[in-house]
Every structure is written in C-alpha cells, then in structure tokens.
C-alpha atoms as a PDB file:
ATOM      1  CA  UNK A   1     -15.135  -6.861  40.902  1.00  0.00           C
ATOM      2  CA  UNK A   2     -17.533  -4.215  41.707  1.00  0.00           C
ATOM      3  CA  UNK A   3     -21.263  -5.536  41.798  1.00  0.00           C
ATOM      4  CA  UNK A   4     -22.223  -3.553  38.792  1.00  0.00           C
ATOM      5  CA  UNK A   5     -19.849  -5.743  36.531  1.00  0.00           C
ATOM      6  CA  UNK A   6     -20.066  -9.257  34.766  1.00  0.00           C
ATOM      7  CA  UNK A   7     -17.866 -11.382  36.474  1.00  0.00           C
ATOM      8  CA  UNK A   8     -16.909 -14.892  35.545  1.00  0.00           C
ATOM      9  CA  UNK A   9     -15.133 -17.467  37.586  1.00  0.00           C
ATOM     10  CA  UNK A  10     -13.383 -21.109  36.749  1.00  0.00           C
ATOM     11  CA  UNK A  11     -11.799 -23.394  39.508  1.00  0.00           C
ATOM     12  CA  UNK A  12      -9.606 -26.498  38.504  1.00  0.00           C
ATOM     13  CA  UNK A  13      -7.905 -28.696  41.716  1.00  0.00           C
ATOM     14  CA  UNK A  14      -8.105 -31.600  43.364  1.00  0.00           C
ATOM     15  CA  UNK A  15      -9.354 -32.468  47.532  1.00  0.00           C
ATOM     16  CA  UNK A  16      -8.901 -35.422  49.737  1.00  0.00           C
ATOM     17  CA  UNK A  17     -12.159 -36.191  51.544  1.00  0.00           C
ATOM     18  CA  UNK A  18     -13.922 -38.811  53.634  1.00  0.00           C
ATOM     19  CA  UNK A  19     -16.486 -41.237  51.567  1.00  0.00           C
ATOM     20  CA  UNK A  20     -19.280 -40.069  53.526  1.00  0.00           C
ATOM     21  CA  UNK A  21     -20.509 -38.304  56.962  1.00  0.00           C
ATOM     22  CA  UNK A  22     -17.819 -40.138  59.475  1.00  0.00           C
ATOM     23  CA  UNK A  23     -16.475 -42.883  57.136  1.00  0.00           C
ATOM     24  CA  UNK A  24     -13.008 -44.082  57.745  1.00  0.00           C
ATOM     25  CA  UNK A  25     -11.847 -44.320  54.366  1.00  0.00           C
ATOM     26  CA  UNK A  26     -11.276 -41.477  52.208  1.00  0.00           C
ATOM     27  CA  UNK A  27     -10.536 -40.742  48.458  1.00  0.00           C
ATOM     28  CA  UNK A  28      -9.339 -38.327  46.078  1.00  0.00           C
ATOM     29  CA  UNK A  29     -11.994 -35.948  44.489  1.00  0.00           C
ATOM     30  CA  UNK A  30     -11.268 -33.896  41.226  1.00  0.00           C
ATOM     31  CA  UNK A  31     -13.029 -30.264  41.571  1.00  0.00           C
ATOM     32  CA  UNK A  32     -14.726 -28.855  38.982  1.00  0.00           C
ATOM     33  CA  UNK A  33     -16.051 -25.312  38.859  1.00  0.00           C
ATOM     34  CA  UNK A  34     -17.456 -22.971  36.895  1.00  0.00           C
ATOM     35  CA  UNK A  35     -19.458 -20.154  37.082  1.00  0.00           C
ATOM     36  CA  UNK A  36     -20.879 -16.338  35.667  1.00  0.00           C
ATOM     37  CA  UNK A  37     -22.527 -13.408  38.165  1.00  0.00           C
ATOM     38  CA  UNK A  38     -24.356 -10.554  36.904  1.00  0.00           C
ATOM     39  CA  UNK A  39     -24.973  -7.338  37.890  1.00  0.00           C
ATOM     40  CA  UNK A  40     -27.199  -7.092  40.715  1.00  0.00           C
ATOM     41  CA  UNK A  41     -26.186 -10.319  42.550  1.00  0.00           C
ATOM     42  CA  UNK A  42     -27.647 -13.288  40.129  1.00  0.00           C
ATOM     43  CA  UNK A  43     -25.655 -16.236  40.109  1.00  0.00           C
ATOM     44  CA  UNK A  44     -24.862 -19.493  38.247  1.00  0.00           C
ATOM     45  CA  UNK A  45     -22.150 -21.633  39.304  1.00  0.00           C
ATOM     46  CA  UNK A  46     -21.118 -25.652  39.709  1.00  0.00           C
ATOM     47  CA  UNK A  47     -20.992 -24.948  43.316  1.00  0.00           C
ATOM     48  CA  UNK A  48     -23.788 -23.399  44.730  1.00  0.00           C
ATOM     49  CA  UNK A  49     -26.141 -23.821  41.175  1.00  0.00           C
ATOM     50  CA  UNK A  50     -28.749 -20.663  40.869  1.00  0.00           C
ATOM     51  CA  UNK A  51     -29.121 -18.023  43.087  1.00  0.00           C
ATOM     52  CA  UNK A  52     -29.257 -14.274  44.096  1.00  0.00           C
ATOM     53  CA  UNK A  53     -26.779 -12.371  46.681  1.00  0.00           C
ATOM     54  CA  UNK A  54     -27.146  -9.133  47.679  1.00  0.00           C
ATOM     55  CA  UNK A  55     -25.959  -6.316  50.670  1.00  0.00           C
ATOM     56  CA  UNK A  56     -27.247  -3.853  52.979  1.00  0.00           C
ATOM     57  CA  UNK A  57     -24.841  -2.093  55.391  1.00  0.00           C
ATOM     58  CA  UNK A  58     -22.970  -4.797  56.990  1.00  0.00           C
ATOM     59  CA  UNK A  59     -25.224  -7.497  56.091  1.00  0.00           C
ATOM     60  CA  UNK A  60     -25.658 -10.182  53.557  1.00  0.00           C
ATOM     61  CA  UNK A  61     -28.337 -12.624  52.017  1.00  0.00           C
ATOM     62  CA  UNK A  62     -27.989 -15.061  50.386  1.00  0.00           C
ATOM     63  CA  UNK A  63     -30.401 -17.463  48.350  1.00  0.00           C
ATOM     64  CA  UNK A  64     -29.933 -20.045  46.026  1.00  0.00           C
ATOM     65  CA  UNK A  65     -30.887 -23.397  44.664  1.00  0.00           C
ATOM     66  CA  UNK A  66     -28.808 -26.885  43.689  1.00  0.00           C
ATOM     67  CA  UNK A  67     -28.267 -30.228  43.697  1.00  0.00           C
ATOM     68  CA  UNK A  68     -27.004 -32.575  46.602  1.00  0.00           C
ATOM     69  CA  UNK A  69     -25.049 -35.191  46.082  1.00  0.00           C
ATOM     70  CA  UNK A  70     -26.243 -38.861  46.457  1.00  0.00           C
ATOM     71  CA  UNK A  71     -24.482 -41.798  48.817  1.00  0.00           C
ATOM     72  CA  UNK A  72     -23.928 -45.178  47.710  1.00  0.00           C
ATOM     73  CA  UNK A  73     -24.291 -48.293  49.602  1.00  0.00           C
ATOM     74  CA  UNK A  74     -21.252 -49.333  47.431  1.00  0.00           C
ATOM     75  CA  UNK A  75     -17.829 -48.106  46.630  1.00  0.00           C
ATOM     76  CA  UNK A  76     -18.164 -45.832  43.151  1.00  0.00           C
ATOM     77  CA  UNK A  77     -15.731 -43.904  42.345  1.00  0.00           C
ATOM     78  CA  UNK A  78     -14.826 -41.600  44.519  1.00  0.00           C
ATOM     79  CA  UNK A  79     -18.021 -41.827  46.313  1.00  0.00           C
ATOM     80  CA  UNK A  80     -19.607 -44.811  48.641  1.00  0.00           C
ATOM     81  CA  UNK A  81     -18.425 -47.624  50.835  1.00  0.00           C
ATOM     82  CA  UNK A  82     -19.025 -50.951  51.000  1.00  0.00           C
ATOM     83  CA  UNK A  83     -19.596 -50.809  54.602  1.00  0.00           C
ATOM     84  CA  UNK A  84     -22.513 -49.157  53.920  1.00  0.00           C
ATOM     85  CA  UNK A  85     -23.960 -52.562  52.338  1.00  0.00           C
ATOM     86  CA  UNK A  86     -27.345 -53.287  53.115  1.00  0.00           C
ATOM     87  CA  UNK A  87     -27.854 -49.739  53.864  1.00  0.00           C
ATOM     88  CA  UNK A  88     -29.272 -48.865  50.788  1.00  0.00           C
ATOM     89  CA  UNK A  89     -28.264 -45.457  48.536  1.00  0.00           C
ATOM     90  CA  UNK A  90     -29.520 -41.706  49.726  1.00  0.00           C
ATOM     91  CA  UNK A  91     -30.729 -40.405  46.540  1.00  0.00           C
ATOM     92  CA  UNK A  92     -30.042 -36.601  45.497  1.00  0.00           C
ATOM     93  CA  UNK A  93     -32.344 -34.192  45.731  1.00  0.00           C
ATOM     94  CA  UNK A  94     -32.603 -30.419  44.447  1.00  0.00           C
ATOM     95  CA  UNK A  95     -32.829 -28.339  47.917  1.00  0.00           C
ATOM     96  CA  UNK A  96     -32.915 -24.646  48.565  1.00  0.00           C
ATOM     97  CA  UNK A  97     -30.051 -22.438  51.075  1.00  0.00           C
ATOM     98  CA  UNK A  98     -31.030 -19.423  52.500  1.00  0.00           C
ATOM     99  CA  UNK A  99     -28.076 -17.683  54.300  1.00  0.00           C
ATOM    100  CA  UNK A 100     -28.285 -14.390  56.222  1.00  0.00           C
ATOM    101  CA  UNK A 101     -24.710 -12.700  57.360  1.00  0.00           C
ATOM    102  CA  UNK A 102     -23.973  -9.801  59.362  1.00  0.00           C
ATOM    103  CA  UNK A 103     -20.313  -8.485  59.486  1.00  0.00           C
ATOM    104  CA  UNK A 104     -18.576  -7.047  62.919  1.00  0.00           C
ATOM    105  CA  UNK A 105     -16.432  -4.588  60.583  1.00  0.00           C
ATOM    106  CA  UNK A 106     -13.087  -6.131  59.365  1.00  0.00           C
ATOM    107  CA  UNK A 107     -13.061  -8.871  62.091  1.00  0.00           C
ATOM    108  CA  UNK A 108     -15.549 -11.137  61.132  1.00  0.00           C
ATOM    109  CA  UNK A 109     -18.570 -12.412  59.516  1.00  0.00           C
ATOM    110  CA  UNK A 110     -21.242 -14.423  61.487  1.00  0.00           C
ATOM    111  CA  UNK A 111     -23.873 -16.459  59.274  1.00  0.00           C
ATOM    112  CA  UNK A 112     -26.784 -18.613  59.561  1.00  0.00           C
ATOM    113  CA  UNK A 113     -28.084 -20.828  57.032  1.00  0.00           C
ATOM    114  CA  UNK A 114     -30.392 -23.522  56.083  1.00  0.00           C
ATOM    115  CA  UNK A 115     -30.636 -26.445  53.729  1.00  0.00           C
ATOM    116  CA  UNK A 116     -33.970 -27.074  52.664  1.00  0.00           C
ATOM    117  CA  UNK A 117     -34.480 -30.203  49.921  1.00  0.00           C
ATOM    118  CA  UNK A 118     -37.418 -29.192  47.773  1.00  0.00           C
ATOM    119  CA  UNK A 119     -36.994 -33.368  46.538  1.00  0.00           C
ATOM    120  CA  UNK A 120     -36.743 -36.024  48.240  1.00  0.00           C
ATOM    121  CA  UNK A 121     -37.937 -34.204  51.175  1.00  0.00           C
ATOM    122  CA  UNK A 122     -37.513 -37.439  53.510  1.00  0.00           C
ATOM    123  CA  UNK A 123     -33.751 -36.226  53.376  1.00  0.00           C
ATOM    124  CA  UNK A 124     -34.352 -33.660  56.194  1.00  0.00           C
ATOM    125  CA  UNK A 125     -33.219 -30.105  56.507  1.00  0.00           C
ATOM    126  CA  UNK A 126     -29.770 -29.188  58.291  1.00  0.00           C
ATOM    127  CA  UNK A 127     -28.998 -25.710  59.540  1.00  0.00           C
ATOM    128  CA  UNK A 128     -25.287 -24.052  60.635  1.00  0.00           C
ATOM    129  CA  UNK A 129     -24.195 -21.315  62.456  1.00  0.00           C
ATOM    130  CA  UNK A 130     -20.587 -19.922  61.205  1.00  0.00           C
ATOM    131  CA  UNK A 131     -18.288 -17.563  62.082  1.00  0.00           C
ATOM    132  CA  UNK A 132     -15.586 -16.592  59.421  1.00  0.00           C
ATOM    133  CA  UNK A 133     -12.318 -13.798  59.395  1.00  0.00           C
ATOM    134  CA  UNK A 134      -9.792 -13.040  57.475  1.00  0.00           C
ATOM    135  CA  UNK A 135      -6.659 -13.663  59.486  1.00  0.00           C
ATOM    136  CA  UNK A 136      -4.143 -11.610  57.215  1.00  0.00           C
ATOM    137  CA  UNK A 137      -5.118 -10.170  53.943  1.00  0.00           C
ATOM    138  CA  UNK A 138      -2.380  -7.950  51.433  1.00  0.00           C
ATOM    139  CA  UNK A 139      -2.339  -7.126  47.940  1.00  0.00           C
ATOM    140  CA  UNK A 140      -1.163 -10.777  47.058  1.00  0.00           C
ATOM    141  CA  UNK A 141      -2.504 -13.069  49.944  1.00  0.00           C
ATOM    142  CA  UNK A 142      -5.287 -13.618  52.217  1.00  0.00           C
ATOM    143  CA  UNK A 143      -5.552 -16.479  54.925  1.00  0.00           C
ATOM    144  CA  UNK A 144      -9.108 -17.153  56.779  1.00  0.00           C
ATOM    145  CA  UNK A 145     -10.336 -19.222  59.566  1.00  0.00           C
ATOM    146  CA  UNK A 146     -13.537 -19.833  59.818  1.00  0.00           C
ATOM    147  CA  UNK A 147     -15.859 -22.329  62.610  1.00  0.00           C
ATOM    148  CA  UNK A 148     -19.154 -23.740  61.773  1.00  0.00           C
ATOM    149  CA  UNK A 149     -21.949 -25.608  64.210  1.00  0.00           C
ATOM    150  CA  UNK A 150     -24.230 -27.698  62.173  1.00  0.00           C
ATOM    151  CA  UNK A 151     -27.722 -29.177  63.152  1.00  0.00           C
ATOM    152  CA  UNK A 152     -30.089 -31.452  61.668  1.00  0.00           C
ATOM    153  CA  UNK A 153     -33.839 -31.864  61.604  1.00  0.00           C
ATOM    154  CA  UNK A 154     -34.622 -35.769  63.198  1.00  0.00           C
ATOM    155  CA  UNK A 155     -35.307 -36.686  59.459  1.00  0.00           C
ATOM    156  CA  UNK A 156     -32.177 -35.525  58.295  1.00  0.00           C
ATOM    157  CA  UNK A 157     -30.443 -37.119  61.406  1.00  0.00           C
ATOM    158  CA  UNK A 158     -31.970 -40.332  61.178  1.00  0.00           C
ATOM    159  CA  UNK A 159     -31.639 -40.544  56.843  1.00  0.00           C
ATOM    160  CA  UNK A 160     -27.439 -39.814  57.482  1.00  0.00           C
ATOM    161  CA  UNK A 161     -26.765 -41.539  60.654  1.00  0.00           C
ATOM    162  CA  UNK A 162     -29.726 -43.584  61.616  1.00  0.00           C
ATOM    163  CA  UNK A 163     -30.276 -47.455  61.115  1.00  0.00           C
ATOM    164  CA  UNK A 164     -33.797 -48.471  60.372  1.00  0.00           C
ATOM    165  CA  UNK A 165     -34.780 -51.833  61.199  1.00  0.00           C
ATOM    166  CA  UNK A 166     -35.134 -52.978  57.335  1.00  0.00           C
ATOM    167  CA  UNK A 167     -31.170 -51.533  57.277  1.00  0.00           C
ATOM    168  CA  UNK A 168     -30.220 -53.359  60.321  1.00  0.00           C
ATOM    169  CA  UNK A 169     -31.558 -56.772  58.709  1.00  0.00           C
ATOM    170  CA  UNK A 170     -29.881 -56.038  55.527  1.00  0.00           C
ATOM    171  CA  UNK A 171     -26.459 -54.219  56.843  1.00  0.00           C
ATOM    172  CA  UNK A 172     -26.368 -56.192  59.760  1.00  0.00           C
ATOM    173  CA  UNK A 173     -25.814 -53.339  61.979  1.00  0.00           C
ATOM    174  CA  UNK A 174     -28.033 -52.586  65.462  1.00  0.00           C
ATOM    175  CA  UNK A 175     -31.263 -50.887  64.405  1.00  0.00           C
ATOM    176  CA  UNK A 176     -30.642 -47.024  65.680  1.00  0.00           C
ATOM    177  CA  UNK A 177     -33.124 -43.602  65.958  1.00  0.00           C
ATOM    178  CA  UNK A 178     -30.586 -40.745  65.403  1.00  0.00           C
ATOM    179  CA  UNK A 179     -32.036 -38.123  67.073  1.00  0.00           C
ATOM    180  CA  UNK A 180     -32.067 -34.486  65.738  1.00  0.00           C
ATOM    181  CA  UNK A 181     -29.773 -31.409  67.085  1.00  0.00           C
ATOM    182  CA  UNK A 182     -26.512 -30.273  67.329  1.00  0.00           C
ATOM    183  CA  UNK A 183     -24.123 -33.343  65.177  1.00  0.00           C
ATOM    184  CA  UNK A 184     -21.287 -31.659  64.730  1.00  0.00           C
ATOM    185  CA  UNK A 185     -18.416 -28.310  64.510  1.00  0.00           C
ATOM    186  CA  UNK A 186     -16.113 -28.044  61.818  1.00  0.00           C
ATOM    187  CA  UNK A 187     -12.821 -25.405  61.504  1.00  0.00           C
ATOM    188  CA  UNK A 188     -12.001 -24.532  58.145  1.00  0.00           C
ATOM    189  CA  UNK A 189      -8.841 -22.435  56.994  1.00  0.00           C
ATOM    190  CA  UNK A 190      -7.897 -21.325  53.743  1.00  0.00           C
ATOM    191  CA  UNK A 191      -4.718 -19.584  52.343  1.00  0.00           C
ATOM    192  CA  UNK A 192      -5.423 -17.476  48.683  1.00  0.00           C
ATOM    193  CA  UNK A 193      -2.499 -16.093  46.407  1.00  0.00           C
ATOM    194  CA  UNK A 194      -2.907 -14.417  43.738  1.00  0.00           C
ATOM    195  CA  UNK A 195      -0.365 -14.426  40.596  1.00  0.00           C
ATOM    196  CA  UNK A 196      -2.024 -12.261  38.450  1.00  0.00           C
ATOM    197  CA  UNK A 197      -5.116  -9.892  37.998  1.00  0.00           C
ATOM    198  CA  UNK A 198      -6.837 -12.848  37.047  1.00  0.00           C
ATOM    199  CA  UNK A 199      -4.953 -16.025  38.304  1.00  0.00           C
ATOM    200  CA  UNK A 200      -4.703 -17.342  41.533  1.00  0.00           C
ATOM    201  CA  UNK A 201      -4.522 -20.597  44.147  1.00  0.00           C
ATOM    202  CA  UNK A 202      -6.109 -21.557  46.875  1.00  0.00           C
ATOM    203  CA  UNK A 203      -4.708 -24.172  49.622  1.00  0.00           C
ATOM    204  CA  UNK A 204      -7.854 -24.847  52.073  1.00  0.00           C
ATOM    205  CA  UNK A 205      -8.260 -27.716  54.878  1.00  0.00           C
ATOM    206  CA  UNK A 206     -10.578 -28.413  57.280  1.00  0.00           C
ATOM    207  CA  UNK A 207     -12.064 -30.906  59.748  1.00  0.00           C
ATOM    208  CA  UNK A 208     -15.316 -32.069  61.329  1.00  0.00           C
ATOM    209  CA  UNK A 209     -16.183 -33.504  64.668  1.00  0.00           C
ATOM    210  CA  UNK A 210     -19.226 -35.606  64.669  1.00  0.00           C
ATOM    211  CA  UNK A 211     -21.466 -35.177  68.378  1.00  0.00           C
ATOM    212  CA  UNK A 212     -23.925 -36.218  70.012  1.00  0.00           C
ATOM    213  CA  UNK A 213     -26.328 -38.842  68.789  1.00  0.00           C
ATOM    214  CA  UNK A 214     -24.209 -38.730  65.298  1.00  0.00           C
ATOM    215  CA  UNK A 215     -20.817 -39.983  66.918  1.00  0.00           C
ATOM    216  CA  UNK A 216     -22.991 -42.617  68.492  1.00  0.00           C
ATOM    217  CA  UNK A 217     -24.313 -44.069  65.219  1.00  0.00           C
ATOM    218  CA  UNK A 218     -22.929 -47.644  64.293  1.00  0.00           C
ATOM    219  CA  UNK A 219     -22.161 -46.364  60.722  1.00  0.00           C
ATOM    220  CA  UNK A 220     -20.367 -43.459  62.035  1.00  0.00           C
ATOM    221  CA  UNK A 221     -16.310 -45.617  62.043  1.00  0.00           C
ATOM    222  CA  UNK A 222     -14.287 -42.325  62.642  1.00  0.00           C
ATOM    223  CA  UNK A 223     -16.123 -39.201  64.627  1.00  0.00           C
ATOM    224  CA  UNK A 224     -13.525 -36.829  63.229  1.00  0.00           C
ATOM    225  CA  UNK A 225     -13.164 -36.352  59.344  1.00  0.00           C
ATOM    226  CA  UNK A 226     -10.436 -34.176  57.838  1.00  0.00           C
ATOM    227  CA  UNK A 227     -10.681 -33.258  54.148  1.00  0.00           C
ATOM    228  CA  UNK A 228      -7.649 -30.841  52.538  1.00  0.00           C
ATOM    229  CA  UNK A 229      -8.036 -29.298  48.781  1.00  0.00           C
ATOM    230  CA  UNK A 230      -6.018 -27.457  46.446  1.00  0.00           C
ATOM    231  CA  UNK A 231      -7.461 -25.298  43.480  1.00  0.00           C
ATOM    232  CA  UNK A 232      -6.078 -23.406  40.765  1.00  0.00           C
ATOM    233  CA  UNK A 233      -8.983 -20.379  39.628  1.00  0.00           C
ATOM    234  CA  UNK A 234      -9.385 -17.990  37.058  1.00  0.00           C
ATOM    235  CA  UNK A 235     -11.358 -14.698  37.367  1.00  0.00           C
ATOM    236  CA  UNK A 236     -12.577 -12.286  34.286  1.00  0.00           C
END
C-alpha cells in the first residue's frame, strides 16, 4: 500500500529448520505473525518487534528493536539439543537492527545491517552484508534470490560457537576460542502468489554455510544448514 495508508499484515505457515547454528538435527517450527504499519514508516510486528522504515531516492533505513530467541542445552520443543549438554542455555536478549539499503534500479537491493543486543550484551553483535532481486515479478507472482555474508564480533563468535573451559568440563567437548569475522554466506529464494487483493502464499528456502573458525567449532556437527518454509498471509 502506499506509505500514507494503515496497513496491516497476518502470516500463518509452517518451516523446517536446524535446532541451532550448525546442528544436525532439525525440527518443524509453526510461524506466527502478525503485525500493523502506520503512516510514515512506524512498525509493530511478531517479526521484527518495533521499529521505523523510511526512503530517500533509492535508499532505505531501517531501525527497529526485538527479541532474540534463546538456545537450550536440552531438546524443548522445537528448540535445543541434547548435544548441547553441559553447554549451558544462551539466554534472550532485547537487541537493536539498524539496516541501511541502497537500490541499483529494478535489479537489486544491496544492504548492510547490524544486530546490536541492548541485554545480555555478552551475546555479541553480528553484522551482514546482502544483496537481494527480484528474479521475475507480474501481477500475480514474484520470485527473489537474495545472498547474505554474515560476521560476528569475537563475543558473539565465541557465545555461538565457542567452548569455554567450564563447557568443555561439563559438555565434554575440547575447550575452543571462536574467533570473530566472516562465519558464514547464506542464499535465500522465495516464490510469492497472490490469490486475491488481500490473500496470498509464500514458498521460501534457503541455506547457510558455516566458515572459518565457526565450521571449525566442535559443536558445529553439520557446516551447511538448510531450512525451507511455507506461509499463508493476509494483507488489509
């Protein structure tokens, strides 16, 4: 809708994804989402939680804040493993994105963002540079693409894929310093089709190759993770 309008948003699917950051098991995850944007680019949605969006010529920023999810030590639900025993849980935090995009006209859309925790600040930050395009777009369907480089701080690094020594005597696995950098690219594609004014699907896949110091980690059982998802949304 045009940015001077109310718009309101609901997503109901499900998505197959790894347990956590280069698990080996997977599980199914129900999705959720809800959400209501005003005029002038405020926004509050189950996905990205409170923010503000807004455009100047061919660029976009974006800036919002939300919760992260937490990871078990344990299987729980759809979340967890219990090869992460002795590793203890990562605990959620609240953490702030800023995302700045600049668009090469109808090709595509290059983007960098960061992930800042403004709780549990021992999480670390991670930051991504993206590139995104619309493949094929008509009056009915769109398909993207889209490839994403992501980098951690050391903190964030060592909290996902390091093992501390208190962790080693507990897990049992080899006490490791995870480094910070580049730890991994991801492709992403996604097909839309739209039924109605207000109805439509969306089919999406993607997959992530752990590198560096991440594929090296002893908790790290399979350096490439796929994760597929299939949503049905509503628009107003």
């Amino acid at each position: 809708k045009p940015a001077d309008e109310w718009k309101f948003y609901g997503t109901l699917g499900v998505g197959y994804a790894p347990r956590y950051s280069g698990s080996d098991e997977s599980s199914a995850v129900p999705i959720v989402g809800l959400g209501i944007r005003s005029p002038g680019g405020f926004f509050l949605d189950t996905a990205h939680g409170l923010g503000w969006e807004t455009q100047a010529l061919s660029s976009t920023f974006r800036f919002y804040l939300a919760p992260s999810a937490s990871r078990k030590d344990h299987k729980k639900g759809y979340q967890g493993s219990d090869k992460l025993r002795g590793m203890g849980d990562i605990k959620g935090s609240v953490f702030t994105t800023l995302q700045a995009g600049y668009a090469i006209g109808d090709l595509a859309v290059v983007s960098v963002a960061t992930d800042i925790p403004l709780s549990n600040r021992e999480r670390g930050n991670v930051y991504r540079f993206a590139v995104d395009s619309v493949l094929f777009k008509s009056a009915t369907d769109s398909v993207g693409l889209g490839a994403t480089a992501h980098f951690a701080s050391g903190k964030y690094a060592q909290t996902y894929f390091g093992v501390t020594s208190n962790q080693s005597l507990n897990s049992g696995y080899r006490q490791y310093a995870a480094g910070g950098g580049l730890y991994g690219v991801s492709l992403t594609a996604n097909w839309t089709h739209k039924f109605t004014k207000h109805w439509s699907t969306t089919v999406a896949g993607g997959v992530m190759r752990y590198t560096g110091n991440a594929s090296k980690s002893p908790i790290v059982f399979n350096k490439t993770n796929y994760q597929v998802a299939a949503t049905l949304d509503y628009t107003f």
